[in-house]
PDB file of N, CA and C in Angstrom:
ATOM      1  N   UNK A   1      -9.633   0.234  12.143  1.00  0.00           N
ATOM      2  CA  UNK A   1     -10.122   1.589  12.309  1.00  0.00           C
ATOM      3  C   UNK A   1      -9.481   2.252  13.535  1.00  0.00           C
ATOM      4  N   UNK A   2      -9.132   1.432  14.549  1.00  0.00           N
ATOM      5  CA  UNK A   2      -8.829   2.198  15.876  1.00  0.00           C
ATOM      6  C   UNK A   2      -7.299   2.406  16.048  1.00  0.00           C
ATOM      7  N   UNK A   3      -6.426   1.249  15.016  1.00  0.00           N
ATOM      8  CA  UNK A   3      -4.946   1.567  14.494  1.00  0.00           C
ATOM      9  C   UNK A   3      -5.052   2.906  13.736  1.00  0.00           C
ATOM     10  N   UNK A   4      -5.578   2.918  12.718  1.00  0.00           N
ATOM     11  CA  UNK A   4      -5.585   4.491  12.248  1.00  0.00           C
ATOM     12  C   UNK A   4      -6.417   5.662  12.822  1.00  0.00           C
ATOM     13  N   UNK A   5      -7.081   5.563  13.598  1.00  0.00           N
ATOM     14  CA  UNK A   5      -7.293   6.266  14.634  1.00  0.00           C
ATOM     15  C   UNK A   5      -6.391   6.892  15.456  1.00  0.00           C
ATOM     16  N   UNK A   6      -5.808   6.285  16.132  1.00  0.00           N
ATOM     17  CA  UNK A   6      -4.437   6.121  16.799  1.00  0.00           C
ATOM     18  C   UNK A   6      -3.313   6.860  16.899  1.00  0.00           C
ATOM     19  N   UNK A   7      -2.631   6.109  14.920  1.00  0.00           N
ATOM     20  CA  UNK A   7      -1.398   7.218  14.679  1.00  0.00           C
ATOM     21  C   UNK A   7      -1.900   8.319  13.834  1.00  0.00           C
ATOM     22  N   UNK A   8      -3.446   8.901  13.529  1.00  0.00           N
ATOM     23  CA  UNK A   8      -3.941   9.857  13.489  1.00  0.00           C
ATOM     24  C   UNK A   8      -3.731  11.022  14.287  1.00  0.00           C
ATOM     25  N   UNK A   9      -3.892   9.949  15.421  1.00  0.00           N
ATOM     26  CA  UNK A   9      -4.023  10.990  16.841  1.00  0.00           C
ATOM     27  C   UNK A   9      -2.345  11.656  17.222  1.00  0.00           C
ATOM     28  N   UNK A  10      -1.487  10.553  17.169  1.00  0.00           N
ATOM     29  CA  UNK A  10      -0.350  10.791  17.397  1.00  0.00           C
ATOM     30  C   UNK A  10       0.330  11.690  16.591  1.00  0.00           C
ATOM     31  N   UNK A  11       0.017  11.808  15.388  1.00  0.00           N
ATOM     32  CA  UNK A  11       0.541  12.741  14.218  1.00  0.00           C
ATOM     33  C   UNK A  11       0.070  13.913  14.478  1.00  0.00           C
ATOM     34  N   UNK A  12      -1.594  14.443  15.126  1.00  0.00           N
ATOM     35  CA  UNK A  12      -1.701  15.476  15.209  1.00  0.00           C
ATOM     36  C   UNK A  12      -1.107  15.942  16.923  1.00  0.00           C
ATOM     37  N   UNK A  13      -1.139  14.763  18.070  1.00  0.00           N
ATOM     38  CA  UNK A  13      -0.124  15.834  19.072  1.00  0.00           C
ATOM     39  C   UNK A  13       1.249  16.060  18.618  1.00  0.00           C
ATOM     40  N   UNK A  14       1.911  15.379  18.113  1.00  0.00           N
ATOM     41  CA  UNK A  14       3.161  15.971  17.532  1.00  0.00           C
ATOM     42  C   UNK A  14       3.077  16.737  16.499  1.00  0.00           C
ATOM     43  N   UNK A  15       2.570  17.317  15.951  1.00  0.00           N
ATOM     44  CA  UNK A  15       1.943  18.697  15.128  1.00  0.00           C
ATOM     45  C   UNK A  15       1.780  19.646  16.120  1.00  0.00           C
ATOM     46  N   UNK A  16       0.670  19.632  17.198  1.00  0.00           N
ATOM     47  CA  UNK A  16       0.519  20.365  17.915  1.00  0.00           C
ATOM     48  C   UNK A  16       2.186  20.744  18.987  1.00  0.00           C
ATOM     49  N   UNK A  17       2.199  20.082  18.969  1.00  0.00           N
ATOM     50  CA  UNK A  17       3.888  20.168  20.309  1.00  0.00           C
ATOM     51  C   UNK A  17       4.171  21.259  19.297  1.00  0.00           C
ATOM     52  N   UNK A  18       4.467  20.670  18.308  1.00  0.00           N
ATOM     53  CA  UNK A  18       5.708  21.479  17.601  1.00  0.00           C
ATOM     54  C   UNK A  18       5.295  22.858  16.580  1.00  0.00           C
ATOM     55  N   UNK A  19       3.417  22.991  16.695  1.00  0.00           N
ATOM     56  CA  UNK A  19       3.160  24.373  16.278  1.00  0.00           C
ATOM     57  C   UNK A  19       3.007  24.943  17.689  1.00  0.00           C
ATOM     58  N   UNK A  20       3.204  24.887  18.914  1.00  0.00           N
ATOM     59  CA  UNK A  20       2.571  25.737  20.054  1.00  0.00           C
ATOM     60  C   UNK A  20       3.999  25.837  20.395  1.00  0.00           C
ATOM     61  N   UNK A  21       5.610  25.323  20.316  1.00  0.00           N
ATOM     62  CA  UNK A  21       6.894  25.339  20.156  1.00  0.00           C
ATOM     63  C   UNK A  21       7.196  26.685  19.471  1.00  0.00           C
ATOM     64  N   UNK A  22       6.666  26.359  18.476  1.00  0.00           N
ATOM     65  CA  UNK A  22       6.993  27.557  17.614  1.00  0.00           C
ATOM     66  C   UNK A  22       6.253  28.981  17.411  1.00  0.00           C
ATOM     67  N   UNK A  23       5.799  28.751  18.103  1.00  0.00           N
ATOM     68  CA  UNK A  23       5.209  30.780  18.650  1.00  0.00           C
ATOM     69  C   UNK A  23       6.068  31.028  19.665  1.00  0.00           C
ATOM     70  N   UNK A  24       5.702  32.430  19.051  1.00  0.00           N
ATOM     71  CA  UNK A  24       6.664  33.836  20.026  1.00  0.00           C
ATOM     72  C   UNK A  24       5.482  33.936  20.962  1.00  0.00           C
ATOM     73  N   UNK A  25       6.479  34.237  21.858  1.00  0.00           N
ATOM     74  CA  UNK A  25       5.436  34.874  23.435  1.00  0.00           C
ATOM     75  C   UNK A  25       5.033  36.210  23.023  1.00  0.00           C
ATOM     76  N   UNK A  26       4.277  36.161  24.227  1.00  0.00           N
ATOM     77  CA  UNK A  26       3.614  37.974  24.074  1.00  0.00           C
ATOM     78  C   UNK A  26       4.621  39.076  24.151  1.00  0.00           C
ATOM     79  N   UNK A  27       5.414  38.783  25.246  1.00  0.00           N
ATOM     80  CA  UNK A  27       6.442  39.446  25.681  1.00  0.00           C
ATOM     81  C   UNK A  27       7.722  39.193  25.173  1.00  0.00           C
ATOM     82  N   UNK A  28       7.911  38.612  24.211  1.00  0.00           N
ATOM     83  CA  UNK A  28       9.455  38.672  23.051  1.00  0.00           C
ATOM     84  C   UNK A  28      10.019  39.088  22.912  1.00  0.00           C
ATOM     85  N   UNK A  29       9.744  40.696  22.860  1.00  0.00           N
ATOM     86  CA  UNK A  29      10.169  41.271  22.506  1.00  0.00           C
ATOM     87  C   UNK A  29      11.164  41.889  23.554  1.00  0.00           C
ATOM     88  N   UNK A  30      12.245  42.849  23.214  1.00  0.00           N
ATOM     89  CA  UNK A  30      13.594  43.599  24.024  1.00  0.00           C
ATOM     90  C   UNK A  30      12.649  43.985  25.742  1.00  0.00           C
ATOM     91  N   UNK A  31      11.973  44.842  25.532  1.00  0.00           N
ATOM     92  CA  UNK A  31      11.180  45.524  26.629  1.00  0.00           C
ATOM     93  C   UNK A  31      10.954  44.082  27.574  1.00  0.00           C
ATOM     94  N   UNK A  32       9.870  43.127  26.597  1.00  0.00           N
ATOM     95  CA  UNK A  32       9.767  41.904  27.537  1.00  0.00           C
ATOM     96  C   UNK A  32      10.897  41.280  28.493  1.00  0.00           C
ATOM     97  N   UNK A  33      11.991  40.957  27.829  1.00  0.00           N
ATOM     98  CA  UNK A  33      13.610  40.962  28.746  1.00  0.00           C
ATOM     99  C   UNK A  33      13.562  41.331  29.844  1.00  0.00           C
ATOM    100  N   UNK A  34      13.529  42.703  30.202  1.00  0.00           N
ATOM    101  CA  UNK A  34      13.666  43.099  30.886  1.00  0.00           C
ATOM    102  C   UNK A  34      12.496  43.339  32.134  1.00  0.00           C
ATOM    103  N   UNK A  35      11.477  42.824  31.683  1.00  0.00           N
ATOM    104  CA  UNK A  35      10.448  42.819  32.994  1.00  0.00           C
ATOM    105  C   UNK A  35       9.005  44.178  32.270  1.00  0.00           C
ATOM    106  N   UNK A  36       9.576  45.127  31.348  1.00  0.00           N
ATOM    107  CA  UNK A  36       8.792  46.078  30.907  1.00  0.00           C
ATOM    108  C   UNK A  36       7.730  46.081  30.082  1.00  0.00           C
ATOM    109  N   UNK A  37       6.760  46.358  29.625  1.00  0.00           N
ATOM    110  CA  UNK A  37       5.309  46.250  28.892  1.00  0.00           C
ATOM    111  C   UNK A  37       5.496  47.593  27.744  1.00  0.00           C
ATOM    112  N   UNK A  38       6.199  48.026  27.485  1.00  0.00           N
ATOM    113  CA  UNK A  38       6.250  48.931  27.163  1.00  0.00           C
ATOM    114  C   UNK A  38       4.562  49.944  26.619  1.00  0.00           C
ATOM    115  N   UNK A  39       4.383  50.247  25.438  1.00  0.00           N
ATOM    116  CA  UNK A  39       3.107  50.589  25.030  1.00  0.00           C
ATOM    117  C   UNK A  39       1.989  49.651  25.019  1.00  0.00           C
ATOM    118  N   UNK A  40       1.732  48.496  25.094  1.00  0.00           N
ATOM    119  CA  UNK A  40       0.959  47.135  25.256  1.00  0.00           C
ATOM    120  C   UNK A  40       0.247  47.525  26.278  1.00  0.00           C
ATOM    121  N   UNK A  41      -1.263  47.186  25.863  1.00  0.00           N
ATOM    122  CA  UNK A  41      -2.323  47.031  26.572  1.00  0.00           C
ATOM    123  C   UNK A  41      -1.985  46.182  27.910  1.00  0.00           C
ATOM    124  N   UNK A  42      -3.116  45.845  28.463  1.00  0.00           N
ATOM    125  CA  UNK A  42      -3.056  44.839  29.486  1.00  0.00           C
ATOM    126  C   UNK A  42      -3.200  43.605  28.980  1.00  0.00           C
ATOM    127  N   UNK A  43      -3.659  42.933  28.045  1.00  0.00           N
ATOM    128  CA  UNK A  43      -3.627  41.664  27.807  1.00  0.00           C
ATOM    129  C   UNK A  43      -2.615  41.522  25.979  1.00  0.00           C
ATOM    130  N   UNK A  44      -2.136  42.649  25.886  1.00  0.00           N
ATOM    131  CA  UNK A  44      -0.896  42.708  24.918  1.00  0.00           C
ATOM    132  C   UNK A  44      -1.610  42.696  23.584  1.00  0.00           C
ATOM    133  N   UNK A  45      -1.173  43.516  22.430  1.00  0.00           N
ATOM    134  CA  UNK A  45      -1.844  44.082  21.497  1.00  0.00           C
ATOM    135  C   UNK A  45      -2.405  42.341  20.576  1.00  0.00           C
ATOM    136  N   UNK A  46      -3.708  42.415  20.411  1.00  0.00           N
ATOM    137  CA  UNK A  46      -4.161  41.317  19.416  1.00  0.00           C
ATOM    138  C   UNK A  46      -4.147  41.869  18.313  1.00  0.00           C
ATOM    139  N   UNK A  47      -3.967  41.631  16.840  1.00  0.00           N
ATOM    140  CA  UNK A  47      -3.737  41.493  15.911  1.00  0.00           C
ATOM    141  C   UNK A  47      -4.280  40.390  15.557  1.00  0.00           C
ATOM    142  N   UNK A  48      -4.433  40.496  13.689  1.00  0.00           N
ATOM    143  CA  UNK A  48      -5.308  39.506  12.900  1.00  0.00           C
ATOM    144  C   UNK A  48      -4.115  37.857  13.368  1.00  0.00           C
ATOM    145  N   UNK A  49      -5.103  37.500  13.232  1.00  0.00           N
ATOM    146  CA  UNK A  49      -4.402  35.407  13.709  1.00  0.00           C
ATOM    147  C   UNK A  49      -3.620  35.197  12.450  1.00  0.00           C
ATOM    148  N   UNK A  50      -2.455  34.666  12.389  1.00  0.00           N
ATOM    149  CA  UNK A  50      -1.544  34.483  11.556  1.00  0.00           C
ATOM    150  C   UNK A  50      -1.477  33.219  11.688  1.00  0.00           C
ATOM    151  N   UNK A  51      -0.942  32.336  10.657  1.00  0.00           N
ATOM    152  CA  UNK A  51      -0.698  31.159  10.258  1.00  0.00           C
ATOM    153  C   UNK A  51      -0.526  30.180  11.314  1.00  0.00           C
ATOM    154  N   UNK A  52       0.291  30.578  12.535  1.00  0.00           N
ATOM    155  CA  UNK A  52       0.280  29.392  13.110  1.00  0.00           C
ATOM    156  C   UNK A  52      -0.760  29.521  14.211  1.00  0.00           C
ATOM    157  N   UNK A  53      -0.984  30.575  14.586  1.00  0.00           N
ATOM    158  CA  UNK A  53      -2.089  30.447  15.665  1.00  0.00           C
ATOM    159  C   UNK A  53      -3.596  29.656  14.965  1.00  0.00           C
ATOM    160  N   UNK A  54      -4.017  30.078  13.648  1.00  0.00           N
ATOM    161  CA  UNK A  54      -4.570  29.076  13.049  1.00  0.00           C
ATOM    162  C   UNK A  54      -4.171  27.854  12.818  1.00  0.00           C
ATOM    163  N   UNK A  55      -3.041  27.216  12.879  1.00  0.00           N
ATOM    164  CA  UNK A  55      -2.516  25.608  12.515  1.00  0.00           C
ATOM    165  C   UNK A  55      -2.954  25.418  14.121  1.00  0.00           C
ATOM    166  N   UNK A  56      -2.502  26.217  14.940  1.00  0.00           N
ATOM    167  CA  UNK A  56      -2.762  25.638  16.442  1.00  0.00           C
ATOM    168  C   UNK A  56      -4.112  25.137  16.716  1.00  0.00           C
ATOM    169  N   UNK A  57      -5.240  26.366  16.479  1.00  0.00           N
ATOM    170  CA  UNK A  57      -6.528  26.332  16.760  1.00  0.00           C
ATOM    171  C   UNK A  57      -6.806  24.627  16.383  1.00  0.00           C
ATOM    172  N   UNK A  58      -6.516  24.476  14.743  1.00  0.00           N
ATOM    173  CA  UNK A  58      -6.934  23.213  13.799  1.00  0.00           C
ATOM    174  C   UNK A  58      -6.641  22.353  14.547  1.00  0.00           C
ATOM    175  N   UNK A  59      -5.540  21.979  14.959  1.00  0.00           N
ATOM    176  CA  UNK A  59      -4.768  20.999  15.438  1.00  0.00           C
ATOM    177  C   UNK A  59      -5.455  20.349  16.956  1.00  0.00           C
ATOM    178  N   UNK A  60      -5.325  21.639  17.688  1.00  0.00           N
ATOM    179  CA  UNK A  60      -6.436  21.356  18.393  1.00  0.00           C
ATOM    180  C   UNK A  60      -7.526  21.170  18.659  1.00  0.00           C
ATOM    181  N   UNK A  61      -8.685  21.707  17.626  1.00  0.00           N
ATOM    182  CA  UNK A  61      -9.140  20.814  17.336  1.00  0.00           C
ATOM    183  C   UNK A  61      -9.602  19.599  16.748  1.00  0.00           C
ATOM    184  N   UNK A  62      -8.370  19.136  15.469  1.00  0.00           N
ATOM    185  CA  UNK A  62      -8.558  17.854  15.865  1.00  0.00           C
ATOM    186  C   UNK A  62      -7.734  17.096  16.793  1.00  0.00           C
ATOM    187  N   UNK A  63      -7.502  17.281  17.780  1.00  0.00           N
ATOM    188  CA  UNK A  63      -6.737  16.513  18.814  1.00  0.00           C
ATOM    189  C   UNK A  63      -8.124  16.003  19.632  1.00  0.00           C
ATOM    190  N   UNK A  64      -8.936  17.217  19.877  1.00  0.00           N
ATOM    191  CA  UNK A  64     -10.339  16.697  20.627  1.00  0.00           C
ATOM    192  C   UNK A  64     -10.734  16.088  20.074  1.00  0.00           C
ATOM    193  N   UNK A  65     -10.675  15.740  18.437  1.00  0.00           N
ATOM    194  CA  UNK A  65     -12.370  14.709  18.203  1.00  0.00           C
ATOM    195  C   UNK A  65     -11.560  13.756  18.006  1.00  0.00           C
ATOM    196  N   UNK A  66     -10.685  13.163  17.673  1.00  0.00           N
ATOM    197  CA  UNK A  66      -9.429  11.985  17.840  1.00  0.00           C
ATOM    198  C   UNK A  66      -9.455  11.608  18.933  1.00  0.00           C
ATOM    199  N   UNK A  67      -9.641  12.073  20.102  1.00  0.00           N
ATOM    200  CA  UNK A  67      -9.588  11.765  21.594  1.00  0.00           C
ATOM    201  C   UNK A  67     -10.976  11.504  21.925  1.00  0.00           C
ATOM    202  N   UNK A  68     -11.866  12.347  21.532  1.00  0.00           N
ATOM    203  CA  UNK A  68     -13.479  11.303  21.670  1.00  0.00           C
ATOM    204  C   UNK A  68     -13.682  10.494  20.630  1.00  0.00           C
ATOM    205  N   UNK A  69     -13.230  10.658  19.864  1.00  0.00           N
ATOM    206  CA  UNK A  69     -13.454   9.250  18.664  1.00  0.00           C
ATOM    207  C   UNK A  69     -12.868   7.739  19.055  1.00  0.00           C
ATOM    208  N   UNK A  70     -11.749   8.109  19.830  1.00  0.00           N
ATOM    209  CA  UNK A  70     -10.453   6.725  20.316  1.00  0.00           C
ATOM    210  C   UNK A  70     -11.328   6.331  21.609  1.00  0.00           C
ATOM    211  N   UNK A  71     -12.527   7.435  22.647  1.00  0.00           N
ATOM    212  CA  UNK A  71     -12.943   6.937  23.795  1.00  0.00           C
ATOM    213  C   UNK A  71     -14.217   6.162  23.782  1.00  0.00           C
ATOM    214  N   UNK A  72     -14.751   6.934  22.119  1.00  0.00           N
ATOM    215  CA  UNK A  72     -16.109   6.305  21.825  1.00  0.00           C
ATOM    216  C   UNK A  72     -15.500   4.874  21.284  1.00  0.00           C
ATOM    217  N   UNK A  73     -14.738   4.518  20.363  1.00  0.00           N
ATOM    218  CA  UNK A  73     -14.217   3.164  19.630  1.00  0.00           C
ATOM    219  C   UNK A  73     -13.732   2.342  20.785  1.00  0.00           C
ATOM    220  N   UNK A  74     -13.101   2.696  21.569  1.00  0.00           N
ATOM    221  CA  UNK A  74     -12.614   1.955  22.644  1.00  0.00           C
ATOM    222  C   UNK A  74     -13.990   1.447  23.580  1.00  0.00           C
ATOM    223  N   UNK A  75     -15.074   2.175  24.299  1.00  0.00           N
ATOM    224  CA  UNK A  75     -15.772   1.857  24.637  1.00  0.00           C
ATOM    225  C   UNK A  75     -16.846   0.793  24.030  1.00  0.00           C
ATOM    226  N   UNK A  76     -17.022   1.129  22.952  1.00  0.00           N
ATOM    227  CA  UNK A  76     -17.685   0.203  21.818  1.00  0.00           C
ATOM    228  C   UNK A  76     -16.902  -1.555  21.581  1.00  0.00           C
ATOM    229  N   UNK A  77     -15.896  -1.325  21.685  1.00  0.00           N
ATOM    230  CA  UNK A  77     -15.088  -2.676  21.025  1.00  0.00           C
ATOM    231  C   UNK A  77     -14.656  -3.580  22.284  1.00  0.00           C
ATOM    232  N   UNK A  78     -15.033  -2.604  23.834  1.00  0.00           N
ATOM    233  CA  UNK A  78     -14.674  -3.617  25.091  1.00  0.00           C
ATOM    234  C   UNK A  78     -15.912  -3.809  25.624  1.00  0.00           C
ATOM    235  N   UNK A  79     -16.573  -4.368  25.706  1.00  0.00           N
ATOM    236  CA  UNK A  79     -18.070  -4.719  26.466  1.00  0.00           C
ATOM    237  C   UNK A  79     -17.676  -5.515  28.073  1.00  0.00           C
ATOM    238  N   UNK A  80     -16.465  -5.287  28.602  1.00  0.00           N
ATOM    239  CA  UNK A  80     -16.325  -6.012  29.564  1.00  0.00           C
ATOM    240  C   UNK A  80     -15.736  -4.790  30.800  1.00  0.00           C
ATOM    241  N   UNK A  81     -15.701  -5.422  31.980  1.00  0.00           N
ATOM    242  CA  UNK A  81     -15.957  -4.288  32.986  1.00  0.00           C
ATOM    243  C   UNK A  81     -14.482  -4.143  33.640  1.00  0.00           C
ATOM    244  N   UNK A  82     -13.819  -3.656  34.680  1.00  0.00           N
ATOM    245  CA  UNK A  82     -12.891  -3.845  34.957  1.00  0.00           C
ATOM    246  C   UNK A  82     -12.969  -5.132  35.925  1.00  0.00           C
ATOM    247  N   UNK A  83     -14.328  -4.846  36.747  1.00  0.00           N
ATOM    248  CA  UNK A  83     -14.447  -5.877  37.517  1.00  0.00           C
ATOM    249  C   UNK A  83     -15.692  -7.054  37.172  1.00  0.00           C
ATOM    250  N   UNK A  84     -15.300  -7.058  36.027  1.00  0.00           N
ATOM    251  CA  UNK A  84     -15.736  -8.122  35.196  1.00  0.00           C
ATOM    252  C   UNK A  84     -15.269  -9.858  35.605  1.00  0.00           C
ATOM    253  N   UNK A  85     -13.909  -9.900  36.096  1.00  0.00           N
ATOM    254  CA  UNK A  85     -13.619 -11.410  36.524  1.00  0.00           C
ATOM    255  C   UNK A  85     -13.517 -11.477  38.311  1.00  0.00           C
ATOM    256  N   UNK A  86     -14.033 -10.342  38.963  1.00  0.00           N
ATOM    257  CA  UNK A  86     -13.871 -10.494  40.474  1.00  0.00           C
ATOM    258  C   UNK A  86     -15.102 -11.068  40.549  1.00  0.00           C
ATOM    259  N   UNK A  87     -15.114 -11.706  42.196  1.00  0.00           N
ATOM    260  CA  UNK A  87     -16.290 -12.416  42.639  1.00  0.00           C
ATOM    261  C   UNK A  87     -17.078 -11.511  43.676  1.00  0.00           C
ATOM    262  N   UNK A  88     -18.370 -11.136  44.044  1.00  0.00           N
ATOM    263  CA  UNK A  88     -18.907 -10.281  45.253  1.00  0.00           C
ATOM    264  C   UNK A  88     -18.442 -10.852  46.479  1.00  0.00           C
ATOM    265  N   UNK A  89     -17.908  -9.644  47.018  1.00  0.00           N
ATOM    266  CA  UNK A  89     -17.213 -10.188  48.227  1.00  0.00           C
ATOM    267  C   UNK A  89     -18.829 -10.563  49.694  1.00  0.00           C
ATOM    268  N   UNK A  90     -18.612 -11.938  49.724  1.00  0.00           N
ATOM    269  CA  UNK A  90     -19.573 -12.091  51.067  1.00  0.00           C
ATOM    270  C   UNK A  90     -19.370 -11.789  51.961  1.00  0.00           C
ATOM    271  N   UNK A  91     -20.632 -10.992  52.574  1.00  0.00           N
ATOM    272  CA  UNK A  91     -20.438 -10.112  53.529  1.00  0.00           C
ATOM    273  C   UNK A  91     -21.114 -10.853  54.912  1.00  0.00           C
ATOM    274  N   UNK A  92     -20.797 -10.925  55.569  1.00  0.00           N
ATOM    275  CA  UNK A  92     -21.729 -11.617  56.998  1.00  0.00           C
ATOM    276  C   UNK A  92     -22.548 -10.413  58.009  1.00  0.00           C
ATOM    277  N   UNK A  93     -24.123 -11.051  58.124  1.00  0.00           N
ATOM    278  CA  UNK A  93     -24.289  -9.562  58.773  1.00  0.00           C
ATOM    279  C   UNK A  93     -23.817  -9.718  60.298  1.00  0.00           C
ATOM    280  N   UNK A  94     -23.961  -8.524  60.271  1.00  0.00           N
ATOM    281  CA  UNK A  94     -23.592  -7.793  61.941  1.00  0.00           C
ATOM    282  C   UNK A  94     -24.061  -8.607  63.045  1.00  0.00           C
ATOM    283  N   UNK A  95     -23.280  -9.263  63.952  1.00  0.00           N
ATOM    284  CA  UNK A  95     -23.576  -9.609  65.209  1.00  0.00           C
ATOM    285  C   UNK A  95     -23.767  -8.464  66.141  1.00  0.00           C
ATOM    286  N   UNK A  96     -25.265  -8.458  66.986  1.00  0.00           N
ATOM    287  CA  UNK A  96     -25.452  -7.837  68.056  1.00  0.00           C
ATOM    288  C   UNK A  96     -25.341  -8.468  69.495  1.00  0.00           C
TER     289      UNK A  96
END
C-alpha cells in the first residue's frame, strides 16, 4: 500500500511541475516585456479558470492528501522512536 502510495505521489508532483511549467504569466504579454501594465487592473484581469489552472488546482490537491496519507501510513507502520536504541544519559546531582 505505501509502494503505491508513493509512485502515486510521485506521478502527481511530476504532473504538477509540468502543469504549473506550462502557464503563461500574468504579464506575457508585449506590454509585460517591457515593465508596462497596460489596461490591467491591479491584480491583472481574472477570467473564467481554464483547463490548466483547473489540472493545477486537482493536482494539488491531490499532492496534499498523498502527502498526509504517506505521513499517516508511515507513522502507523513505524512504532519505534528515533531515540528508541539510546540509553538515558546519567546525570550526577550538583555538588555544593
Amino acid at each position: 500500500m505505501i509502494y503505491l502510495l508513493v509512485v502515486l505521489h510521485i506521478i502527481v508532483c511530476l504532473f504538477l511541475i509540468g502543469v504549473v511549467l506550462l502557464q503563461q504569466g500574468k504579464s506575457a504579454d508585449l506590454a509585460g516585456a517591457f515593465g508596462g501594465q497596460g489596461s490591467q487592473t491591479a491584480f491583472g484581469p481574472r477570467g473564467a479558470a481554464n483547463l490548466l489552472t483547473r489540472l493545477t488546482t486537482w493536482s494539488a490537491i491531490l499532492f496534499m492528501l498523498t502527502s498526509i496519507g504517506l505521513t499517516v501510513l508511515m507513522a502507523r507502520s513505524s512504532s519505534s522512536s528515533v531515540f528508541s536504541g539510546e540509553k538515558a544519559p546519567v546525570s550526577a546531582p550538583a555538588k555544593k
